[in-house]
N, C-alpha and C. Protein backbone atom coordinates (compact mmCIF):
# COMPACT_ATOMS: atom_id res chain seq x y z
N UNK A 1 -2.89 15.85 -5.29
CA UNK A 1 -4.09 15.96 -4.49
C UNK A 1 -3.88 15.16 -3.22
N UNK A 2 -3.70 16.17 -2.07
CA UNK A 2 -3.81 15.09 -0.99
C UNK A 2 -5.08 14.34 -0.77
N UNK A 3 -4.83 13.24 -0.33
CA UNK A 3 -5.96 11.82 -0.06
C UNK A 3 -6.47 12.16 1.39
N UNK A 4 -7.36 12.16 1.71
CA UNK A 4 -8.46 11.93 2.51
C UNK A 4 -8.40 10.72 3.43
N UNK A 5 -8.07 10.41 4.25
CA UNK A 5 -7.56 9.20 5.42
C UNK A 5 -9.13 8.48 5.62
N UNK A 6 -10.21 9.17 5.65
CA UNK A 6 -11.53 8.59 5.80
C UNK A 6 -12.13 8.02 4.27
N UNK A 7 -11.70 8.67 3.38
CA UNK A 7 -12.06 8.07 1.97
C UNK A 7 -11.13 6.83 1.57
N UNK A 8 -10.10 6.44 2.11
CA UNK A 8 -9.16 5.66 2.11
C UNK A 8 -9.58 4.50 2.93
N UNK A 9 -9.82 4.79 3.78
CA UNK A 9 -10.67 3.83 5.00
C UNK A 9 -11.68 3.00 4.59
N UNK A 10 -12.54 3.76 4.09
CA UNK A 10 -13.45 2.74 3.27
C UNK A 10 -13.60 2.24 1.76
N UNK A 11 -12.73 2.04 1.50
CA UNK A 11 -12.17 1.04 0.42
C UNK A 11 -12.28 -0.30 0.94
N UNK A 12 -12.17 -1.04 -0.11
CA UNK A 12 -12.21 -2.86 -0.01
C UNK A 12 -11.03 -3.67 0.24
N UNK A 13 -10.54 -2.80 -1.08
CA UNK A 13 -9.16 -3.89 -1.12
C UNK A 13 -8.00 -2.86 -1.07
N UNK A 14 -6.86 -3.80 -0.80
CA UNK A 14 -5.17 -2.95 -0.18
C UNK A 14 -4.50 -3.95 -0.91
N UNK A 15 -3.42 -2.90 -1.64
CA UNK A 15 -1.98 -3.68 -1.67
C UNK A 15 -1.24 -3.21 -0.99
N UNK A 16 -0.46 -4.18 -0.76
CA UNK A 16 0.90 -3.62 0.32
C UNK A 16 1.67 -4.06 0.07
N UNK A 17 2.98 -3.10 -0.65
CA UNK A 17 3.92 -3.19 -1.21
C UNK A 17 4.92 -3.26 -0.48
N UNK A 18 5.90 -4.32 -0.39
CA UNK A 18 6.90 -3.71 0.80
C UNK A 18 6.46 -5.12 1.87
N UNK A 19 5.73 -6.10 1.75
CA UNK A 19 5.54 -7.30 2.41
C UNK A 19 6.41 -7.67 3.23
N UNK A 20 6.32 -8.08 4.81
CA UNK A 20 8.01 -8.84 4.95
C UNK A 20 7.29 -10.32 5.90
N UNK A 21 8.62 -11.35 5.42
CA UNK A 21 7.68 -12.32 6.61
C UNK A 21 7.83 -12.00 8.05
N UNK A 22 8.96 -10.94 8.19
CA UNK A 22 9.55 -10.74 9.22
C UNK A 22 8.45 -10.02 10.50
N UNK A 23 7.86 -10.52 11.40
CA UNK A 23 6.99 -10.00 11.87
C UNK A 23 7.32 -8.91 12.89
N UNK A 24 8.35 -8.68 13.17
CA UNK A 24 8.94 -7.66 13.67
C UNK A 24 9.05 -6.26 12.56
N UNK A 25 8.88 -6.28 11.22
CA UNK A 25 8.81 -5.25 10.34
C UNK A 25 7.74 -4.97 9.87
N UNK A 26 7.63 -3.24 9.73
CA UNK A 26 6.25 -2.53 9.08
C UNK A 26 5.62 -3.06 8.16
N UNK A 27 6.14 -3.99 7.27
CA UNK A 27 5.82 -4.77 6.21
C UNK A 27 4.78 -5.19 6.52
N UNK A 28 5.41 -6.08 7.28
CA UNK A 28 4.14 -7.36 7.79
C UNK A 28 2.85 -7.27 8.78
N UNK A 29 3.55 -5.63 9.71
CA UNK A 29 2.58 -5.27 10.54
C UNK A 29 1.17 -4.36 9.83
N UNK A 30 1.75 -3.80 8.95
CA UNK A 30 0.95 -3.26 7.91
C UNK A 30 -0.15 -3.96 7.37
N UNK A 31 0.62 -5.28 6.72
CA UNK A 31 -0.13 -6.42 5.88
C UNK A 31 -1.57 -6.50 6.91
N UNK A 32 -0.24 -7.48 7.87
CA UNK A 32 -1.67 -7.74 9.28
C UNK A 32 -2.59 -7.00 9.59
N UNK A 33 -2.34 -6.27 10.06
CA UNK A 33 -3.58 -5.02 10.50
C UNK A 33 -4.46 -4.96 9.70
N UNK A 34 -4.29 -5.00 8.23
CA UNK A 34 -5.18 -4.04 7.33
C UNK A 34 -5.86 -5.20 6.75
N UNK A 35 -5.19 -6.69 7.34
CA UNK A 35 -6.21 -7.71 7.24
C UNK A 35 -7.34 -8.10 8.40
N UNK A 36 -6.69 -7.49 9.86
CA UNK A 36 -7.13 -7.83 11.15
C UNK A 36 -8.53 -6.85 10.86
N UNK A 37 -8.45 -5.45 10.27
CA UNK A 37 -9.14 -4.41 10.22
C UNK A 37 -10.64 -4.78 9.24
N UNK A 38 -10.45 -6.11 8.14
CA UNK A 38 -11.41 -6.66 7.55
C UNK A 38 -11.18 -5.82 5.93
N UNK A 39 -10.31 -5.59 6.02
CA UNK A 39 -9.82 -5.45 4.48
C UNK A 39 -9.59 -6.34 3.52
N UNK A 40 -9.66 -6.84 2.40
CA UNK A 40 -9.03 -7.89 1.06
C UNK A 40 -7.70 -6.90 1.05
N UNK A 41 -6.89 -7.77 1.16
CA UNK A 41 -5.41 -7.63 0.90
C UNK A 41 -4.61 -8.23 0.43
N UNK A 42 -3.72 -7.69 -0.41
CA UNK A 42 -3.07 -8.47 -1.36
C UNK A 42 -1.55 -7.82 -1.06
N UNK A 43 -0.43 -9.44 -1.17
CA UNK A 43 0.89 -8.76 -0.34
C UNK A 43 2.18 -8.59 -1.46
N UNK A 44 2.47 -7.48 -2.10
CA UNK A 44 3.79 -7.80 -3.10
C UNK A 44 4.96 -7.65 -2.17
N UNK A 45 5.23 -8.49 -2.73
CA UNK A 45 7.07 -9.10 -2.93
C UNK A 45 7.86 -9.31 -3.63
N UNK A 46 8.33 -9.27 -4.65
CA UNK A 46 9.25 -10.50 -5.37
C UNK A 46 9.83 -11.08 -4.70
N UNK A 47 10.10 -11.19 -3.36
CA UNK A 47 11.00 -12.18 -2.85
C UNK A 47 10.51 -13.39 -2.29
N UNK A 48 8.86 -13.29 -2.11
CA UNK A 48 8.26 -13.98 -0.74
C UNK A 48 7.14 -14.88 -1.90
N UNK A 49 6.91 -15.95 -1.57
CA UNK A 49 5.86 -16.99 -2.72
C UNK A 49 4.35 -16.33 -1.78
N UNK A 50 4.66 -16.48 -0.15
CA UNK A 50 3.49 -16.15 0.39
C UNK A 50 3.88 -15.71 1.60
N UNK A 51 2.45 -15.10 2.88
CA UNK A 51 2.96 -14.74 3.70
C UNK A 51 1.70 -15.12 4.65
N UNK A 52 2.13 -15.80 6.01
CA UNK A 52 1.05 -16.48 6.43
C UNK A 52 0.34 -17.59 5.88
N UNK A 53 0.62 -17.82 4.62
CA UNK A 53 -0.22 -19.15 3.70
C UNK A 53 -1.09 -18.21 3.29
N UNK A 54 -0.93 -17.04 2.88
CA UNK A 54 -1.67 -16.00 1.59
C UNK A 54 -0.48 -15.72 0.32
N UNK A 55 -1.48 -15.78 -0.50
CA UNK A 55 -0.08 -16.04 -1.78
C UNK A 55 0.42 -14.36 -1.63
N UNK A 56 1.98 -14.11 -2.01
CA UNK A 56 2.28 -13.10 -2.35
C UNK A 56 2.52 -13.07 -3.99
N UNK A 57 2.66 -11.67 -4.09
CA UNK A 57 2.69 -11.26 -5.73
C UNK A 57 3.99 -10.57 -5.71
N UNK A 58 4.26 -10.63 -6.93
CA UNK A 58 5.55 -10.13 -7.48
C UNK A 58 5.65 -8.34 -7.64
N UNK A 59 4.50 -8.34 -8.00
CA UNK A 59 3.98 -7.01 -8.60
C UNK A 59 2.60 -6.31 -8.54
N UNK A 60 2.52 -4.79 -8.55
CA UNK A 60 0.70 -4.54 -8.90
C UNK A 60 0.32 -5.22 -10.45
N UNK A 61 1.23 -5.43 -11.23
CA UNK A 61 0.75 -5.88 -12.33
C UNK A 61 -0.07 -7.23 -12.14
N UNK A 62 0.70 -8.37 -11.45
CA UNK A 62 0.44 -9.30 -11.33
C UNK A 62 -0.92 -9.87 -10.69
N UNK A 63 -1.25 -8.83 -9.62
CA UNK A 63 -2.54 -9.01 -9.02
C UNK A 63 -3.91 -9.61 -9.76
N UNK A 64 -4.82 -10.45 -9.33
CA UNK A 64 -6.07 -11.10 -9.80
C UNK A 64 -6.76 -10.31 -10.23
N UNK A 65 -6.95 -9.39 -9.66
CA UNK A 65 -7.65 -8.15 -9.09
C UNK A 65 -7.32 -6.81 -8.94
N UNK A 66 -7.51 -5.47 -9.45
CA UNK A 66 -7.06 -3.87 -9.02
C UNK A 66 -7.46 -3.59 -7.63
N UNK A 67 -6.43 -3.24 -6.62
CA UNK A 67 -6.58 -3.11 -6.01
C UNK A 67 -7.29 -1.20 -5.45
N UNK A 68 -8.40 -1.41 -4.59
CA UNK A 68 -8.84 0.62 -4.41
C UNK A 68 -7.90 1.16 -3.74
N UNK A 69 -6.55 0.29 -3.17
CA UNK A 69 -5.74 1.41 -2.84
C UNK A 69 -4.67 0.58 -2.60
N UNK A 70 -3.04 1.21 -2.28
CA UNK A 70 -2.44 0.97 -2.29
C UNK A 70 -1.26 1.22 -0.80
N UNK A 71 -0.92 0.38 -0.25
CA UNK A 71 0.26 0.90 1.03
C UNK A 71 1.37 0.59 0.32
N UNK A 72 2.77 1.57 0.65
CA UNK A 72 3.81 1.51 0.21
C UNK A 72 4.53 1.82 1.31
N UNK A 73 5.52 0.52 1.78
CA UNK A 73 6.37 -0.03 3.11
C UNK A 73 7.82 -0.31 2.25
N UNK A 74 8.04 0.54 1.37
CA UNK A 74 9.18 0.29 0.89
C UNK A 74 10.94 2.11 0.91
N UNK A 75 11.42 1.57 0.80
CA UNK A 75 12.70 2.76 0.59
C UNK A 75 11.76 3.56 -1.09
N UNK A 76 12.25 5.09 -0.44
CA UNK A 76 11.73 6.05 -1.45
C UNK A 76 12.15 5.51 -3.32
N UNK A 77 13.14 5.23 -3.29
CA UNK A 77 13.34 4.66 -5.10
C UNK A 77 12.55 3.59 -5.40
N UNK A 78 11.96 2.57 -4.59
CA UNK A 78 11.19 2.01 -5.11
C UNK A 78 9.79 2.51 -4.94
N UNK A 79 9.30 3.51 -4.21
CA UNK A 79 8.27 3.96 -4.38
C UNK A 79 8.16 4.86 -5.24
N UNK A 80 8.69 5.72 -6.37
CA UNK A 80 8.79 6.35 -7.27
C UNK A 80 8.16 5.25 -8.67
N UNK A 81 8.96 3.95 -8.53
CA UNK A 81 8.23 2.77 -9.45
C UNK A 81 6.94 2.33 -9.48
N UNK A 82 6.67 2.46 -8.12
CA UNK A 82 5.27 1.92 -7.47
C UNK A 82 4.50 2.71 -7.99
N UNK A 83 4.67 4.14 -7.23
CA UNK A 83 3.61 5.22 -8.09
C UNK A 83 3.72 5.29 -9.17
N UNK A 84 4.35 5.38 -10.16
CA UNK A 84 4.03 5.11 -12.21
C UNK A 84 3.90 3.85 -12.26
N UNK A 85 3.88 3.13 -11.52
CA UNK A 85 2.82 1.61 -11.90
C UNK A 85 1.48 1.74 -11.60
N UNK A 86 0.89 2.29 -10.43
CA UNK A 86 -0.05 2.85 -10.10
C UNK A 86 -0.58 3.78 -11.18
N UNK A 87 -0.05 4.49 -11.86
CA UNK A 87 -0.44 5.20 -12.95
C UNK A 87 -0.93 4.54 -14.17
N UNK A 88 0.23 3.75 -14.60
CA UNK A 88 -0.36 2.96 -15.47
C UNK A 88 -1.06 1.81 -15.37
N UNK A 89 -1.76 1.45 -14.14
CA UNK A 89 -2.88 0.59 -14.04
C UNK A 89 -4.19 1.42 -13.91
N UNK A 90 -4.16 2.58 -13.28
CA UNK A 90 -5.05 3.51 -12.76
C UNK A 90 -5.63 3.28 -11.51
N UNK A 91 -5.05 2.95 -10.79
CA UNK A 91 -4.83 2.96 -9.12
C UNK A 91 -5.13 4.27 -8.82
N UNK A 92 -5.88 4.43 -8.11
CA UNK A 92 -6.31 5.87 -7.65
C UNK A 92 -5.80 6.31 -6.49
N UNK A 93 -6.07 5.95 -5.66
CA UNK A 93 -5.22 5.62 -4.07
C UNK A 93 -3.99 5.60 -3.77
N UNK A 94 -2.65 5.69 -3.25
CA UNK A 94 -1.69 5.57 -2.64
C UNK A 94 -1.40 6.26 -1.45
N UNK A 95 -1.16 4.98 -0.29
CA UNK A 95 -0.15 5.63 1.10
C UNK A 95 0.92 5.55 1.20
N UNK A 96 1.54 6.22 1.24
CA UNK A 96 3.10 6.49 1.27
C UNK A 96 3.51 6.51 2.88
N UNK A 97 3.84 4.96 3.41
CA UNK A 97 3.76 4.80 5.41
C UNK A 97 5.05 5.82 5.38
N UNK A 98 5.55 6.08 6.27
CA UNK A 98 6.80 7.04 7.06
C UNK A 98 7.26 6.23 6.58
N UNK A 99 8.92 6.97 6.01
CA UNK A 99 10.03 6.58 5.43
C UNK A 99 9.89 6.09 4.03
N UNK A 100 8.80 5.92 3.11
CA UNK A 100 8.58 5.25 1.96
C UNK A 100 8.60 6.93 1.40
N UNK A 101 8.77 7.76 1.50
CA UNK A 101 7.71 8.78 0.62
C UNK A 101 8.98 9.40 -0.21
N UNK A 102 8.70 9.75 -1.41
CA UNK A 102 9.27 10.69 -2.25
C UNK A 102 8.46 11.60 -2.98
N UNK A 103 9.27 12.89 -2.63
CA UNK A 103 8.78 14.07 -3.09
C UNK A 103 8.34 14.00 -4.71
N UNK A 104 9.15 13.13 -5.47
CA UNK A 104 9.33 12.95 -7.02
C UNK A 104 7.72 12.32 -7.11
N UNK A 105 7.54 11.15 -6.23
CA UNK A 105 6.84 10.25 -6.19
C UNK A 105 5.53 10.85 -6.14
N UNK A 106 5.27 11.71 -5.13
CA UNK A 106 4.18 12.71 -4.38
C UNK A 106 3.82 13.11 -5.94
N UNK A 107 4.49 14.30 -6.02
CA UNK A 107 4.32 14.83 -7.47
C UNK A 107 4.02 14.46 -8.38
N UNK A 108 4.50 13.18 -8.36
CA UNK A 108 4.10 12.53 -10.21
C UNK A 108 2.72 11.65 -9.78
N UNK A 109 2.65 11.23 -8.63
CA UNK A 109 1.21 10.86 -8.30
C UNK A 109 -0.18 12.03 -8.49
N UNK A 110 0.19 12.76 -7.72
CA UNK A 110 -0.50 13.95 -7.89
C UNK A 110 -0.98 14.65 -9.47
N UNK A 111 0.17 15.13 -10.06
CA UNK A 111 -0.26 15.26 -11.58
C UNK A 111 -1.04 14.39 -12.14
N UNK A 112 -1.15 13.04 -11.97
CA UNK A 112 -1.56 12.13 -12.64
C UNK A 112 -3.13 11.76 -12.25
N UNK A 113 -3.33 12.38 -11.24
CA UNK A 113 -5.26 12.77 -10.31
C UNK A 113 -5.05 11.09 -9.08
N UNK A 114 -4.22 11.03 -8.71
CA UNK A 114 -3.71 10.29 -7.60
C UNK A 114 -4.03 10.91 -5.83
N UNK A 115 -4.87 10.24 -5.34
CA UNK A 115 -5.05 10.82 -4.05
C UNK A 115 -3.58 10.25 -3.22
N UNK A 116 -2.96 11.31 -2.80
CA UNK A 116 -1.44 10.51 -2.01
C UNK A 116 -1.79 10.52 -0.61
N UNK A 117 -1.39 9.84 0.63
CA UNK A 117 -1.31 10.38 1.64
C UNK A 117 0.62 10.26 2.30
N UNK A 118 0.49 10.87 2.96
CA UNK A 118 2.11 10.65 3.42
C UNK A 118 2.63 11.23 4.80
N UNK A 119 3.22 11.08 5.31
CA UNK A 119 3.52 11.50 6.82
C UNK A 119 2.20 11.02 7.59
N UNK A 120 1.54 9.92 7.09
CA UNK A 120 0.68 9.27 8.15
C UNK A 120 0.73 7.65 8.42
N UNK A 121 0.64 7.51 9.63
CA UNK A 121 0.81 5.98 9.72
C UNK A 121 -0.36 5.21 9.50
N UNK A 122 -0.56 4.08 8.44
CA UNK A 122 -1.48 2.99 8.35
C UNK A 122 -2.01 2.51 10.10
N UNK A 123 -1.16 2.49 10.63
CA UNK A 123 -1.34 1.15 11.50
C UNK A 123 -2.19 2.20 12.71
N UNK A 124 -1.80 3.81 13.06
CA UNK A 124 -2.63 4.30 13.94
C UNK A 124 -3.83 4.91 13.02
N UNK A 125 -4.17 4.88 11.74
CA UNK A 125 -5.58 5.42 11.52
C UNK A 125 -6.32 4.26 10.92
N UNK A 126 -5.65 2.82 11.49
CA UNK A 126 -6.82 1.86 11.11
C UNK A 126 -6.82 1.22 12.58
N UNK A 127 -6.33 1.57 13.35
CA UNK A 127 -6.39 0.86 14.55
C UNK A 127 -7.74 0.95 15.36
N UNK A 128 -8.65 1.91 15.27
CA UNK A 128 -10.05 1.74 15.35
C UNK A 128 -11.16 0.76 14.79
N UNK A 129 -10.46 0.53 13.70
CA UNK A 129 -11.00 -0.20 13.00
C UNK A 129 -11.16 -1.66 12.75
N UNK A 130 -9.77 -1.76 14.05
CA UNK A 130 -9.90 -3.34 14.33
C UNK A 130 -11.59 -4.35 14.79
N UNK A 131 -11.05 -5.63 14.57
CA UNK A 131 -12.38 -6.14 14.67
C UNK A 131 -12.23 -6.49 16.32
């Protein structure tokens, strides 16, 4: 089922998978924005403790909290993991930013009643939305 960019929009909370401290990468520009935009956001990593002095997480498992949707800033094999983790938490939501997306991924999201979006960028359909 493709996802709806305006039903996505107004959600609360974001994970963003794919974190970087590197502020020159989608990771982090992602993170930012969709915090600048007035979102709760939560940043996985396994590599990173935090980012900005916001704790990062290892995992969607790990989170305090389920997040209403999900950004994925990572290479397609790890987004195939992401989405059947998403499944088995029941994450409803997933964006798949440019270059993260797999067809496998799409699909098995989809079967599973997963709104996907993909071939769209986070950062130009929340950029209105800045504060």
């Amino acid at each position: 089922m493709l996802g709806d960019i305006n039903e996505f929009l107004k959600q609360n909370s974001w994970a963003v998978i794919g974190v970087s401290s590197n502020k020159a990468k989608y990771g982090y520009k992602v993170y930012n924005q969709l915090k600048k935009a007035g979102y709760s956001v939560y940043a996985i990593n396994p590599g990173l403790d935090d980012i900005d002095g916001d704790p990062c997480y290892p995992s969607l498992a790990s989170l305090p909290k389920r997040p209403d949707a999900v950004s994925l800033v990572v290479p397609p094999k790890i987004t195939q993991q992401a989405v059947q983790d998403c499944i088995d938490l029941g994450i409803k939501r997933v964006w798949m930013q440019p270059g993260s997306e797999s067809q496998e991924a799409i699909k098995n999201g989809e079967e599973h009643g997963i709104a996907v979006i993909h071939d769209q960028c986070v950062l130009i359909q929340t950029r209105n939305k800045l504060i």
